[in-house]
PDB file of N, CA and C in Angstrom:
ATOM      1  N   UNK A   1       0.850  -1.167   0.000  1.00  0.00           N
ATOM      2  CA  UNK A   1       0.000   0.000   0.000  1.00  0.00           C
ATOM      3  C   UNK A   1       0.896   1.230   0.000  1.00  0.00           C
ATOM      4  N   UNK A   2       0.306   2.064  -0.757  1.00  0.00           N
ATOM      5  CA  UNK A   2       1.454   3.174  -0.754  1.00  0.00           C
ATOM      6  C   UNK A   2       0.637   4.716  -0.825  1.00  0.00           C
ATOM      7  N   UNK A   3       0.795   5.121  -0.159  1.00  0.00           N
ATOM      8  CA  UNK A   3       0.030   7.190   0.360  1.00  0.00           C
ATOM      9  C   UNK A   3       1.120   8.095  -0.225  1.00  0.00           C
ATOM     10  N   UNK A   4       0.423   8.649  -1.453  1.00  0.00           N
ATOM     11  CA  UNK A   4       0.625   9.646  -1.770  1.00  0.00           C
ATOM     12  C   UNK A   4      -0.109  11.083  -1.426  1.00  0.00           C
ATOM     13  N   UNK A   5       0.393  12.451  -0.991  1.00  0.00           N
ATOM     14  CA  UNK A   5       0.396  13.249  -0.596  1.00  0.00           C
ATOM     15  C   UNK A   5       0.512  14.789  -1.504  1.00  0.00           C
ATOM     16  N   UNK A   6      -0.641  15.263  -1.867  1.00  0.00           N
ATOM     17  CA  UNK A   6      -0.320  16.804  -3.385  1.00  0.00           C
ATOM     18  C   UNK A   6      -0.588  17.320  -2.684  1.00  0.00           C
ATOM     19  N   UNK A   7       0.287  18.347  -2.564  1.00  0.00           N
ATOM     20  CA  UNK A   7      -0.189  20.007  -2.445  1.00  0.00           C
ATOM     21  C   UNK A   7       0.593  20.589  -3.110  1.00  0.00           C
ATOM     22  N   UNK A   8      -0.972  21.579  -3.705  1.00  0.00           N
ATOM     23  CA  UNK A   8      -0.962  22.556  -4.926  1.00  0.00           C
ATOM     24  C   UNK A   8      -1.666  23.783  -4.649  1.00  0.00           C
ATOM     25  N   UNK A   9      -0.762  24.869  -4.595  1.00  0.00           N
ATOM     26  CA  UNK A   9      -1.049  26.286  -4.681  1.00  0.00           C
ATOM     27  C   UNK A   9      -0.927  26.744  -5.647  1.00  0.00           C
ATOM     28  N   UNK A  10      -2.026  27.172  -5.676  1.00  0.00           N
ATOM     29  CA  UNK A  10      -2.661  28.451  -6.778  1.00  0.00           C
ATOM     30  C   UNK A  10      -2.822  29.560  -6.749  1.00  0.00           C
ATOM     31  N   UNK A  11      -2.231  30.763  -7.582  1.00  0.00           N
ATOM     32  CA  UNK A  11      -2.365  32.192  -7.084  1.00  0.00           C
ATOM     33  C   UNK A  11      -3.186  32.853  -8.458  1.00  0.00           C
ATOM     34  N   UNK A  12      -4.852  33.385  -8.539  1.00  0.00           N
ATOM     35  CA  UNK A  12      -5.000  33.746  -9.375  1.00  0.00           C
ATOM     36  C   UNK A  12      -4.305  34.779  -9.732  1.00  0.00           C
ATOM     37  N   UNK A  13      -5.152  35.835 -10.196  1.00  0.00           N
ATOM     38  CA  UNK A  13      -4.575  37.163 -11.230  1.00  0.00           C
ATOM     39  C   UNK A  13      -4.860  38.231 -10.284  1.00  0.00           C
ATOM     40  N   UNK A  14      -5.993  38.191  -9.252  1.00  0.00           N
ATOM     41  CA  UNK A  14      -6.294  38.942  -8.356  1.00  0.00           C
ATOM     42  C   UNK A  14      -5.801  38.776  -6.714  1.00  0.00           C
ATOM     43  N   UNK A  15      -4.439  38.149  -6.991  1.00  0.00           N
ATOM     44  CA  UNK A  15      -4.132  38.072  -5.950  1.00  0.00           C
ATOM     45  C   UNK A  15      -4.455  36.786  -4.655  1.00  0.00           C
ATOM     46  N   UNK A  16      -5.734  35.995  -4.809  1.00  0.00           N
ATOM     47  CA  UNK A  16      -6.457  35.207  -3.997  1.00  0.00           C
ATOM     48  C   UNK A  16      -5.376  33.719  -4.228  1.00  0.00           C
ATOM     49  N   UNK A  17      -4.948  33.555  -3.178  1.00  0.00           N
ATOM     50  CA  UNK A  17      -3.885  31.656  -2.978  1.00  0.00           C
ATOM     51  C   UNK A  17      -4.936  31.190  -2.426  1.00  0.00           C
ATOM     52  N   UNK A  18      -5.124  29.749  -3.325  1.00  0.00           N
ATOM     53  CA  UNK A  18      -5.616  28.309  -2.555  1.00  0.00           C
ATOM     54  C   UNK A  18      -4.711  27.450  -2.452  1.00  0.00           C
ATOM     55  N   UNK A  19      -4.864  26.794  -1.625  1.00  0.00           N
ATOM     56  CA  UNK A  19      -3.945  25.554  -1.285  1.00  0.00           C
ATOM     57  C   UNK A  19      -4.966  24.753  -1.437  1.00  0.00           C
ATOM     58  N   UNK A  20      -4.124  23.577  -1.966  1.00  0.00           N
ATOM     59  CA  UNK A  20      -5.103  22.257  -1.504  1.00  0.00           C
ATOM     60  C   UNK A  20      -4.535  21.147  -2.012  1.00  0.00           C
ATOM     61  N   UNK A  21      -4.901  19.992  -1.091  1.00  0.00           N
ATOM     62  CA  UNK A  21      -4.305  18.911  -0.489  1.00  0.00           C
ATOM     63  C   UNK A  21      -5.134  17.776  -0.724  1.00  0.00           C
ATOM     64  N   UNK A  22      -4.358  17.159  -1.557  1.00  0.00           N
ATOM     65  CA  UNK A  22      -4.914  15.455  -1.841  1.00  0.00           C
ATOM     66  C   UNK A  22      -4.285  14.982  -0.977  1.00  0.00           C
ATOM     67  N   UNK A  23      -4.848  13.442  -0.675  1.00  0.00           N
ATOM     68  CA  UNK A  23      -4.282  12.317  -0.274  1.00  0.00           C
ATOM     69  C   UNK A  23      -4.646  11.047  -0.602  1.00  0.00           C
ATOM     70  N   UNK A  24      -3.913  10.500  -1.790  1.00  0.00           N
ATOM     71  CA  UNK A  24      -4.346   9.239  -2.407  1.00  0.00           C
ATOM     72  C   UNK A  24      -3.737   7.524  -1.396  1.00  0.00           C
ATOM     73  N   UNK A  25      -4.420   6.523  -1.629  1.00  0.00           N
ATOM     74  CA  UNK A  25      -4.184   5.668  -1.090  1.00  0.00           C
ATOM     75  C   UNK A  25      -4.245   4.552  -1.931  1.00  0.00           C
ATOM     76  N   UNK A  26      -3.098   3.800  -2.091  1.00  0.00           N
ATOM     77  CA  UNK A  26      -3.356   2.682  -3.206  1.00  0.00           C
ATOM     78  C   UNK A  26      -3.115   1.466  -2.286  1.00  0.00           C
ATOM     79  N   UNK A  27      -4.146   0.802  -2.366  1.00  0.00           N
ATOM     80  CA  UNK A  27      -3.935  -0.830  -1.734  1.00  0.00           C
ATOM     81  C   UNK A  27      -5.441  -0.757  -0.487  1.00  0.00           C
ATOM     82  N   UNK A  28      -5.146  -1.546   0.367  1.00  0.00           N
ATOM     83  CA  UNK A  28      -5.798  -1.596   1.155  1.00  0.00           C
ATOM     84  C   UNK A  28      -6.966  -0.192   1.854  1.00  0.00           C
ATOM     85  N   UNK A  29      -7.644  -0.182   2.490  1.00  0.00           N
ATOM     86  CA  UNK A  29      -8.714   0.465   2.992  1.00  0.00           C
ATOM     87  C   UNK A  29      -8.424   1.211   4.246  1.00  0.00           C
ATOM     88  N   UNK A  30      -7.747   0.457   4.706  1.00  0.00           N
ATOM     89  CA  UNK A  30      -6.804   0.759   6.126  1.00  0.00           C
ATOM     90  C   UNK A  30      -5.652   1.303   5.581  1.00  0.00           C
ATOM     91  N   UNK A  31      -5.233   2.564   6.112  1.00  0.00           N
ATOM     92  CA  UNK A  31      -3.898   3.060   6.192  1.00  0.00           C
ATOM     93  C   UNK A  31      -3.087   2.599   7.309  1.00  0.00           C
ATOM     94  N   UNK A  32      -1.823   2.801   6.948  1.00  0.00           N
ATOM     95  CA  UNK A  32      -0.714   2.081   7.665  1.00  0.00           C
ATOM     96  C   UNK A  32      -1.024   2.306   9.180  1.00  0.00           C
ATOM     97  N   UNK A  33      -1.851   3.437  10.080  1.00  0.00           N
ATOM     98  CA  UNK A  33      -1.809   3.745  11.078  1.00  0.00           C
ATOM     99  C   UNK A  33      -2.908   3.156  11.714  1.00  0.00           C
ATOM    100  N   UNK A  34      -3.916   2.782  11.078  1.00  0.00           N
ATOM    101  CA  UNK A  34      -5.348   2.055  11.302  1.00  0.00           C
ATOM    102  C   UNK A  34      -6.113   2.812  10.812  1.00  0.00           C
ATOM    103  N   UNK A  35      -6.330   3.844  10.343  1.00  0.00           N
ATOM    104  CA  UNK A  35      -7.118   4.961   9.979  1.00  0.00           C
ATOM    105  C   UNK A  35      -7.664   4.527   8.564  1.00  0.00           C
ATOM    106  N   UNK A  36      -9.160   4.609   8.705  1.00  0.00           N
ATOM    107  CA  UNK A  36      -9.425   4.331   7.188  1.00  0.00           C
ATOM    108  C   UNK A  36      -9.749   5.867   6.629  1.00  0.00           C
ATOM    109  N   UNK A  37      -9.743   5.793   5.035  1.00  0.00           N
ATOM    110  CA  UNK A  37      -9.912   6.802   4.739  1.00  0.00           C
ATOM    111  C   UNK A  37     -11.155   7.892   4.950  1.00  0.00           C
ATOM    112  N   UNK A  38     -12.356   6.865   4.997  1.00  0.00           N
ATOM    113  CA  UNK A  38     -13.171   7.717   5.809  1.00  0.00           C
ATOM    114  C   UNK A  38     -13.133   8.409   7.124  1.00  0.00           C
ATOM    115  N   UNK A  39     -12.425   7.561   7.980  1.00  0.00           N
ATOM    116  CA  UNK A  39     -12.026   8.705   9.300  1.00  0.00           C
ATOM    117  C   UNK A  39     -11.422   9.718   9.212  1.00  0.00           C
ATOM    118  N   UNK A  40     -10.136   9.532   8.485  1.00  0.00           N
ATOM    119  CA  UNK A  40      -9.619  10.893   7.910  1.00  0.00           C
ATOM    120  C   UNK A  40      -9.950  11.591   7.510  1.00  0.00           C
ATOM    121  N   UNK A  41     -11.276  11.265   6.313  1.00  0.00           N
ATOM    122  CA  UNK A  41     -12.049  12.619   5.808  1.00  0.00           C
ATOM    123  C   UNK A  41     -12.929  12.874   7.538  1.00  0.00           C
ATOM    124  N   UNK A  42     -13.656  11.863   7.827  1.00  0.00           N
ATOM    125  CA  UNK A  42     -14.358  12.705   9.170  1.00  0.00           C
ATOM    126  C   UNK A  42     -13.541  13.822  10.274  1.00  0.00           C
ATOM    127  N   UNK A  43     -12.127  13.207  10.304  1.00  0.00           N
ATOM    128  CA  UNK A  43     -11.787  14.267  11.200  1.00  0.00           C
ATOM    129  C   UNK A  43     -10.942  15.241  10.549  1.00  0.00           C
ATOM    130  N   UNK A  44     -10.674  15.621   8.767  1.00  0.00           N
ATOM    131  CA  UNK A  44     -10.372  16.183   8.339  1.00  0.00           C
ATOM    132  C   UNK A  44     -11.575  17.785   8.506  1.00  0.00           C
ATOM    133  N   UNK A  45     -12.728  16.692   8.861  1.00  0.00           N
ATOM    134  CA  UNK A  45     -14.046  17.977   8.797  1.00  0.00           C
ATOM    135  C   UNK A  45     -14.699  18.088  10.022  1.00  0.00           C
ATOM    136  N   UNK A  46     -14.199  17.331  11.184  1.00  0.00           N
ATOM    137  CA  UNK A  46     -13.826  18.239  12.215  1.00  0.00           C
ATOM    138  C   UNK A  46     -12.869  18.956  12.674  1.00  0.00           C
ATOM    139  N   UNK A  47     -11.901  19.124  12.091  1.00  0.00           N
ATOM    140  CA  UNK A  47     -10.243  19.764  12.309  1.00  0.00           C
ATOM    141  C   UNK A  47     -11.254  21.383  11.589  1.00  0.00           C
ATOM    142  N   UNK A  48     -11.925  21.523  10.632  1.00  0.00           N
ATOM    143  CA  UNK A  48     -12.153  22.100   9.830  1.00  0.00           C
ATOM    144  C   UNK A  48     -12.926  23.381  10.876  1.00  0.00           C
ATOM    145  N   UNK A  49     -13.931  22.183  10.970  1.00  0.00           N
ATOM    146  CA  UNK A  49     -15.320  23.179  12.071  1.00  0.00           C
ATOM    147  C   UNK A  49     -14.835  23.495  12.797  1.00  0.00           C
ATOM    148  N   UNK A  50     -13.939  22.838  13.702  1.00  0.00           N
ATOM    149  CA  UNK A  50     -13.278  23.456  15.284  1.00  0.00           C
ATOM    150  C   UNK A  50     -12.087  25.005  14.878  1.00  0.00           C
ATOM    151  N   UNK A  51     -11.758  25.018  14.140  1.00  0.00           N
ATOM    152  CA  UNK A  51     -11.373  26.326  12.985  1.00  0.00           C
ATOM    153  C   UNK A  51     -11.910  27.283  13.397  1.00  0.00           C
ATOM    154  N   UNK A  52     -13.210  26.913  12.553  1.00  0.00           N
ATOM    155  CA  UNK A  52     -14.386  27.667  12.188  1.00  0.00           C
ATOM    156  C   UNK A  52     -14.975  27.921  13.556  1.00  0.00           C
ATOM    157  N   UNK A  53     -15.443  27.144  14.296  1.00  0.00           N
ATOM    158  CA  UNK A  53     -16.623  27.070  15.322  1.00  0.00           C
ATOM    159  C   UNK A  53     -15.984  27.378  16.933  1.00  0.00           C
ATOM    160  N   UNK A  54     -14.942  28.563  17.496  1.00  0.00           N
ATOM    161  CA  UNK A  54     -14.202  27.965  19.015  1.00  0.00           C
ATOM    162  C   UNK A  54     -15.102  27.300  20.009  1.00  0.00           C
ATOM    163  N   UNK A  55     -16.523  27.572  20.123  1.00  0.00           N
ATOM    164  CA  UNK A  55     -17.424  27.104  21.082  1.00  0.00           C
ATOM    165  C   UNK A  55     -17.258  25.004  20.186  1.00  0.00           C
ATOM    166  N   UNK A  56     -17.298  24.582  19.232  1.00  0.00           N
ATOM    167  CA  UNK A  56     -17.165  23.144  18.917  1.00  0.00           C
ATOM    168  C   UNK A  56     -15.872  22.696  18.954  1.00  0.00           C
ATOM    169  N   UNK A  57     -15.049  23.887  19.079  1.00  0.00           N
ATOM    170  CA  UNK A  57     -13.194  22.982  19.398  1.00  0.00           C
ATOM    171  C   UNK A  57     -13.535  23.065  20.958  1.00  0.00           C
ATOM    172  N   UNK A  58     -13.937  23.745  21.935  1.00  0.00           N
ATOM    173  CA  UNK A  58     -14.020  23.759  23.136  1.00  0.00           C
ATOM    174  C   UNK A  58     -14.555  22.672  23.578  1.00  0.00           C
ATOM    175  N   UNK A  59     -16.069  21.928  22.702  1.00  0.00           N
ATOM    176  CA  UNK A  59     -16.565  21.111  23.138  1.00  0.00           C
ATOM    177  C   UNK A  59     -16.128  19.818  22.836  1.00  0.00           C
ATOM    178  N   UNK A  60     -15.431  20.025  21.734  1.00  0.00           N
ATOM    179  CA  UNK A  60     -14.478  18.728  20.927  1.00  0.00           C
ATOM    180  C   UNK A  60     -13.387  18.781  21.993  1.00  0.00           C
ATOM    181  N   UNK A  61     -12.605  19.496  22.501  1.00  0.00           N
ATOM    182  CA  UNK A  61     -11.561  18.880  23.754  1.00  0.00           C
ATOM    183  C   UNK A  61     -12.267  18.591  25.003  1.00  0.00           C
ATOM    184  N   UNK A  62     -13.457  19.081  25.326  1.00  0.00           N
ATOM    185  CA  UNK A  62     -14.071  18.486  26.308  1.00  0.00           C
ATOM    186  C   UNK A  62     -14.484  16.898  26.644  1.00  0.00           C
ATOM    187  N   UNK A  63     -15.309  16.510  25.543  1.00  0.00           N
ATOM    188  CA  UNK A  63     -15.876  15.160  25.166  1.00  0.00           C
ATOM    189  C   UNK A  63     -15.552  14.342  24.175  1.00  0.00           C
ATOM    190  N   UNK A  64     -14.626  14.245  23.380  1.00  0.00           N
ATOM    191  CA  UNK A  64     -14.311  13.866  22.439  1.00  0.00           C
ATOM    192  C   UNK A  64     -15.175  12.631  22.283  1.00  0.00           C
ATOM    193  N   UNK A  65     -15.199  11.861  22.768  1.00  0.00           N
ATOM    194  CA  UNK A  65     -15.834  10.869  22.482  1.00  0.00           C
ATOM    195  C   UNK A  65     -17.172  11.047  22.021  1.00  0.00           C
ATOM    196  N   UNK A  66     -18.259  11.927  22.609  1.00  0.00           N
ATOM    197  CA  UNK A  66     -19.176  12.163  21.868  1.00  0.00           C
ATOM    198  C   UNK A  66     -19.352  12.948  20.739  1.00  0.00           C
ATOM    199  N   UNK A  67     -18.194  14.233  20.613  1.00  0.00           N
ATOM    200  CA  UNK A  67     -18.193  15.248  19.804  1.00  0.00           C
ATOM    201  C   UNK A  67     -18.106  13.990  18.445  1.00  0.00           C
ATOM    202  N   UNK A  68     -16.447  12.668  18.336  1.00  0.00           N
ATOM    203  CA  UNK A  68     -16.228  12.478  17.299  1.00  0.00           C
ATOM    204  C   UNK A  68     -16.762  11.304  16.397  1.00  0.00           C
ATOM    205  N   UNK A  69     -18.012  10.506  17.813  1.00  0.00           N
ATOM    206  CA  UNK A  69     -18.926  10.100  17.679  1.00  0.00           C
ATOM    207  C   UNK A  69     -20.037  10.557  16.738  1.00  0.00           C
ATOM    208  N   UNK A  70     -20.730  11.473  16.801  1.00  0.00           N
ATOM    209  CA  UNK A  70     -21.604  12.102  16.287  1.00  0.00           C
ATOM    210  C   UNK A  70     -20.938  12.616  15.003  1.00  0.00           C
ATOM    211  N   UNK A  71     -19.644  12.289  14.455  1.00  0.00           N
ATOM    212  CA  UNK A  71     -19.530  13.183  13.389  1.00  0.00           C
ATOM    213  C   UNK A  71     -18.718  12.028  12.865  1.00  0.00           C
ATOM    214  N   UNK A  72     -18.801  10.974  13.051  1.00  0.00           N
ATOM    215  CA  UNK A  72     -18.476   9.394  12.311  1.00  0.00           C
ATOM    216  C   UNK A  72     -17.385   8.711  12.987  1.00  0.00           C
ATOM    217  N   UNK A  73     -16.979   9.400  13.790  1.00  0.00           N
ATOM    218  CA  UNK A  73     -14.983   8.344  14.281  1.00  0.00           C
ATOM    219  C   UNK A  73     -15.784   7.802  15.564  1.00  0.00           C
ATOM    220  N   UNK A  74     -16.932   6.940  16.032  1.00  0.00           N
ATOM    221  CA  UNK A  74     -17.093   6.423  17.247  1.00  0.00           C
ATOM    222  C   UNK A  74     -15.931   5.665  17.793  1.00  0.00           C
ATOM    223  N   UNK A  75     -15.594   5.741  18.905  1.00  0.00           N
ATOM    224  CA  UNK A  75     -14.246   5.452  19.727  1.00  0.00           C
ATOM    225  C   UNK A  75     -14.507   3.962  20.554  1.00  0.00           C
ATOM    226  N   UNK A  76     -13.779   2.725  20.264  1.00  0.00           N
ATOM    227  CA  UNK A  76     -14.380   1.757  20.899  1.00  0.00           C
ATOM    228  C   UNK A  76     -14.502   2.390  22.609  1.00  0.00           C
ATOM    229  N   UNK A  77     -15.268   1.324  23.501  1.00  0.00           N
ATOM    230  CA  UNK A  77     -15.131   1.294  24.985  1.00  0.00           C
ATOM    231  C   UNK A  77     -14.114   1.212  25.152  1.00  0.00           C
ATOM    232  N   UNK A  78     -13.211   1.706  26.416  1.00  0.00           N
ATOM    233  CA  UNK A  78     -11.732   1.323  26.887  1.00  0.00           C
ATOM    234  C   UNK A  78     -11.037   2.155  26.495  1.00  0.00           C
ATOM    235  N   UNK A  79     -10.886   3.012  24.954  1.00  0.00           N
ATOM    236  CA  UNK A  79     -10.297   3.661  24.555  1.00  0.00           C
ATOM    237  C   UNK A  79     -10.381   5.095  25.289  1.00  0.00           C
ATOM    238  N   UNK A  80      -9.287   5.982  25.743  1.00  0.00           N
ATOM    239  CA  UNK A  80      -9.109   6.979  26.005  1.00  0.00           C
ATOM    240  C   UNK A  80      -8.987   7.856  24.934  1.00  0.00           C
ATOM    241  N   UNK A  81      -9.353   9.088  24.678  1.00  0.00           N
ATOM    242  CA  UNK A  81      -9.160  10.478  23.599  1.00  0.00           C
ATOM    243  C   UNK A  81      -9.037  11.472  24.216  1.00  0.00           C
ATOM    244  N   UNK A  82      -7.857  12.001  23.931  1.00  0.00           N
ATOM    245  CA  UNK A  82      -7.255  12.786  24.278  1.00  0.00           C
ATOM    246  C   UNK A  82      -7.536  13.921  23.364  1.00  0.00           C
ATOM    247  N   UNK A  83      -7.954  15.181  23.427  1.00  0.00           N
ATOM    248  CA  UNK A  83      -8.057  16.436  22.252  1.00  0.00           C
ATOM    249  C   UNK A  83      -7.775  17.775  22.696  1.00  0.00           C
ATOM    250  N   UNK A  84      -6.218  17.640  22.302  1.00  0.00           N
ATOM    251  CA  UNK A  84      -5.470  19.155  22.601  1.00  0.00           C
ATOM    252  C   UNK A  84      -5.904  20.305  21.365  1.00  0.00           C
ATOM    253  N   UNK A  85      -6.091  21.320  22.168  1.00  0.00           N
ATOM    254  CA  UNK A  85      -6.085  22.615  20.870  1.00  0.00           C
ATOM    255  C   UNK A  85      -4.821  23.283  21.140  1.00  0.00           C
ATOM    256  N   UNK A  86      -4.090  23.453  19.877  1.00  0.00           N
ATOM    257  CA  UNK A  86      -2.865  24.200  19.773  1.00  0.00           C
ATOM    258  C   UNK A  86      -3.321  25.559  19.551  1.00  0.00           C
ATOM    259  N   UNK A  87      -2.645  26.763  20.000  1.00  0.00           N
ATOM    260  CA  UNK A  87      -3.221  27.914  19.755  1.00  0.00           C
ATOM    261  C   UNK A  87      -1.559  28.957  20.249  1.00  0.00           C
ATOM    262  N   UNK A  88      -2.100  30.140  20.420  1.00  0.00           N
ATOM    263  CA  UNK A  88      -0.736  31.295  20.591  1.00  0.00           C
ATOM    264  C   UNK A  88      -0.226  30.676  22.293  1.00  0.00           C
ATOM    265  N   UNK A  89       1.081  30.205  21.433  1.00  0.00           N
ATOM    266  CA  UNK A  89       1.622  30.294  22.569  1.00  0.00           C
ATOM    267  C   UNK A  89       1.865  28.945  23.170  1.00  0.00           C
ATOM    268  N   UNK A  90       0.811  27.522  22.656  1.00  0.00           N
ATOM    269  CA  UNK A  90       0.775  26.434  23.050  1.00  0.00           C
ATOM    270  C   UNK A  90       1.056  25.269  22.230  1.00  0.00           C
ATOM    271  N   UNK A  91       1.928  24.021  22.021  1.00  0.00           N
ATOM    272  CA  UNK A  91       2.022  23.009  21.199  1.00  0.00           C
ATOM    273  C   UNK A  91       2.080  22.361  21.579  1.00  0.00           C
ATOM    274  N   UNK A  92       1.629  20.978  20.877  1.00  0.00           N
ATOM    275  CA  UNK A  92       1.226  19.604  21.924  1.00  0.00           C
ATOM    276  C   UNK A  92       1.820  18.759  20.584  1.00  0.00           C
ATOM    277  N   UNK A  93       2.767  18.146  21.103  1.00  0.00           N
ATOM    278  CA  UNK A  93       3.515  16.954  20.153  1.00  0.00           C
ATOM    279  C   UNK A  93       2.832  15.720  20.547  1.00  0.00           C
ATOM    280  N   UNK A  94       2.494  14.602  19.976  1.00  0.00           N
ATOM    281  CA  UNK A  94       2.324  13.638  19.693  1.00  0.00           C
ATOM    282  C   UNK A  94       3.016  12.651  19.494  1.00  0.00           C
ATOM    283  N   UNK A  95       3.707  11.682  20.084  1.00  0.00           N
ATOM    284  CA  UNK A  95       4.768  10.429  19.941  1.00  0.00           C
ATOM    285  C   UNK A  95       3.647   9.094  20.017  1.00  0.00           C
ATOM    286  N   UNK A  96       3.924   8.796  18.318  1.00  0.00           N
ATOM    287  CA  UNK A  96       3.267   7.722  17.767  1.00  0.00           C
ATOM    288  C   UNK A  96       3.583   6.428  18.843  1.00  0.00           C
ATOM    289  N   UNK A  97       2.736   5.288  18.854  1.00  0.00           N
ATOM    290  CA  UNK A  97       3.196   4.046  19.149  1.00  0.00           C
ATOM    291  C   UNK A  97       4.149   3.607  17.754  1.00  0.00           C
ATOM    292  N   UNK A  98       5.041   2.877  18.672  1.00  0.00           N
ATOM    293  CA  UNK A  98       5.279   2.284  17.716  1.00  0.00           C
ATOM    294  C   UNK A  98       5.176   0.683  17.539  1.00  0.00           C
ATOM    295  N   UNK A  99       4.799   0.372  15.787  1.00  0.00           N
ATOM    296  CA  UNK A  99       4.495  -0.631  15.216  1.00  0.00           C
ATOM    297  C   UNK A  99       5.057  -1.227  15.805  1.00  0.00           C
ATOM    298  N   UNK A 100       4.329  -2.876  16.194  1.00  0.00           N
ATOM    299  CA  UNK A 100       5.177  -4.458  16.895  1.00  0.00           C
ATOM    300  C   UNK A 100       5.809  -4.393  16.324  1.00  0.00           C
ATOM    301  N   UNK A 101       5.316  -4.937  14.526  1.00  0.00           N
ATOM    302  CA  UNK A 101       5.990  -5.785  13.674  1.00  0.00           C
ATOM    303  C   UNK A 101       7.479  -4.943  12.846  1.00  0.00           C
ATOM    304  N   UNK A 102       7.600  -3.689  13.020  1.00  0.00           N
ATOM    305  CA  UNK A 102       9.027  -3.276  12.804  1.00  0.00           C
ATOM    306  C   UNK A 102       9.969  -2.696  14.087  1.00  0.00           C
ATOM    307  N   UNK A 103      11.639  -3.147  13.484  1.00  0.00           N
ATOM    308  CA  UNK A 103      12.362  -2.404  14.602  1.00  0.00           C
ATOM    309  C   UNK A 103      12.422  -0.748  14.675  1.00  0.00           C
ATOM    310  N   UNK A 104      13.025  -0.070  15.586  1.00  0.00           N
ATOM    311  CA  UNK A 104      12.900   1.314  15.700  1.00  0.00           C
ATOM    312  C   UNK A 104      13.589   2.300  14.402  1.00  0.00           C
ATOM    313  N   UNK A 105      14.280   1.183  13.634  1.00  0.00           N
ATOM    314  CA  UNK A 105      14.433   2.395  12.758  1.00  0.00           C
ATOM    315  C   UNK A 105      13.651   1.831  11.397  1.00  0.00           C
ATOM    316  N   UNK A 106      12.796   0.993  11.151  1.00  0.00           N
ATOM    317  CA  UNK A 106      12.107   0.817  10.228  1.00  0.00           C
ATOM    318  C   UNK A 106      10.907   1.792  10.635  1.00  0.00           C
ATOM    319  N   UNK A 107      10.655   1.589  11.715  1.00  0.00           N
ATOM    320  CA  UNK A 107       9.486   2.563  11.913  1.00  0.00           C
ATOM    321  C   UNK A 107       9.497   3.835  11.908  1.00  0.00           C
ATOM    322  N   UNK A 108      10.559   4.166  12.254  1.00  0.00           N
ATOM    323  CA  UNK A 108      11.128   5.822  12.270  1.00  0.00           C
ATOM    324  C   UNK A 108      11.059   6.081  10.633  1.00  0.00           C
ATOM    325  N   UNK A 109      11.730   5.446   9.901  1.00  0.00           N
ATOM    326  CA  UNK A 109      11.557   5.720   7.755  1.00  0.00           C
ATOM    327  C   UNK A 109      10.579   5.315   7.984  1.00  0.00           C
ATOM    328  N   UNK A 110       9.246   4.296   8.063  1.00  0.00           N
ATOM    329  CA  UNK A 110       8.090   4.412   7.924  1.00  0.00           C
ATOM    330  C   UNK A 110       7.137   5.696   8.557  1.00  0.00           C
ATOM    331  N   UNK A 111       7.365   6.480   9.738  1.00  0.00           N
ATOM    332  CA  UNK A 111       6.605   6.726   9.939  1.00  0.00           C
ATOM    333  C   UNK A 111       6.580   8.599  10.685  1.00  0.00           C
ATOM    334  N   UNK A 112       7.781   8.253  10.688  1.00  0.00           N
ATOM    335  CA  UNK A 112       8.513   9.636  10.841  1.00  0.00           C
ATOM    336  C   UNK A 112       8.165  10.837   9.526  1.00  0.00           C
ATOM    337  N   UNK A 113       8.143  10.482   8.646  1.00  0.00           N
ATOM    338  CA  UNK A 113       7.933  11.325   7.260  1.00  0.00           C
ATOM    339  C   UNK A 113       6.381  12.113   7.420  1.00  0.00           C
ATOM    340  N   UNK A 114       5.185  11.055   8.032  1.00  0.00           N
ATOM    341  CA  UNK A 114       4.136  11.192   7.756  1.00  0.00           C
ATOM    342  C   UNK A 114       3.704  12.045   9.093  1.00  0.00           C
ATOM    343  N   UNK A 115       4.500  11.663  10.209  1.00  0.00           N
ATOM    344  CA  UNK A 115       4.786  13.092  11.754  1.00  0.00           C
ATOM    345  C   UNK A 115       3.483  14.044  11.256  1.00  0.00           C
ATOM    346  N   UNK A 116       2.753  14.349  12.213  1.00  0.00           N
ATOM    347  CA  UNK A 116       2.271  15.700  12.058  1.00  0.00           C
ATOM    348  C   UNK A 116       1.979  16.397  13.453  1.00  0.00           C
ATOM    349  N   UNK A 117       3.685  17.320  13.748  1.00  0.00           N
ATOM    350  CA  UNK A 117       3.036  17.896  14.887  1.00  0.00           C
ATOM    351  C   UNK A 117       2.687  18.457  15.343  1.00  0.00           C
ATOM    352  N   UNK A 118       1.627  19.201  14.384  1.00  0.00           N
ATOM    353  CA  UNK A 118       0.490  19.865  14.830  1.00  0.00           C
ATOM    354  C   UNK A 118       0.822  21.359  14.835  1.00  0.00           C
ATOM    355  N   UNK A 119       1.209  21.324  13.497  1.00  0.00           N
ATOM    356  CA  UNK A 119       1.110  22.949  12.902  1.00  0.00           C
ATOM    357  C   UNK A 119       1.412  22.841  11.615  1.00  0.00           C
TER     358      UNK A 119
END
């Protein structure tokens, strides 16, 4: 399975830049992290609203479980969610598990590239 990653900016004539960001997936349904591509779009469009909405990022770090429930990522029982908002002044890094089935530096070239910490 292999994730490819576009971003393409555009600057019309009047000045206005879009960015925007594919993410293709060839092979399996599941991405390498467990994430299927539909979760990613779901929490691609809550990353979006909580943007948009501070009263739904407030309530999205409050409850996560119901916020990401109701908007398709239901969280098994047992599972803990954790939902930091980065903002002026604050950053919250993320240190992946790492995969059983590779040693620490297969996983580091696997998985290090794809890092996002959260800016």
């Amino acid at each position: 399975m292999s994730t490819t990653t576009t971003v393409v900016t555009t600057t019309t004539a009047d000045g206005t830049t879009t960015t925007t960001t594919t993410t293709t997936t060839a092979g399996a349904d599941t991405l390498s992290k467990g994430a299927t591509a539909a979760e990613l779009d779901a929490w691609a469009k809550v990353v979006t609203r909580a943007w948009e909405d501070p009263a739904f990022a407030k309530e999205l770090a409050a409850d996560p479980h119901k916020v990401l429930g109701l908007h398709g990522m239901p969280m098994p029982d047992g599972v803990t969610v954790q939902v930091h908002l980065n903002g002026d002044g604050v950053r919250h890094y993320v240190v992946p598990e790492k995969p059983q089935d590779l040693s620490v530096n297969e996983a580091a070239d696997k998985l290090l590239g794809d890092a996002n910490p959260g800016f």
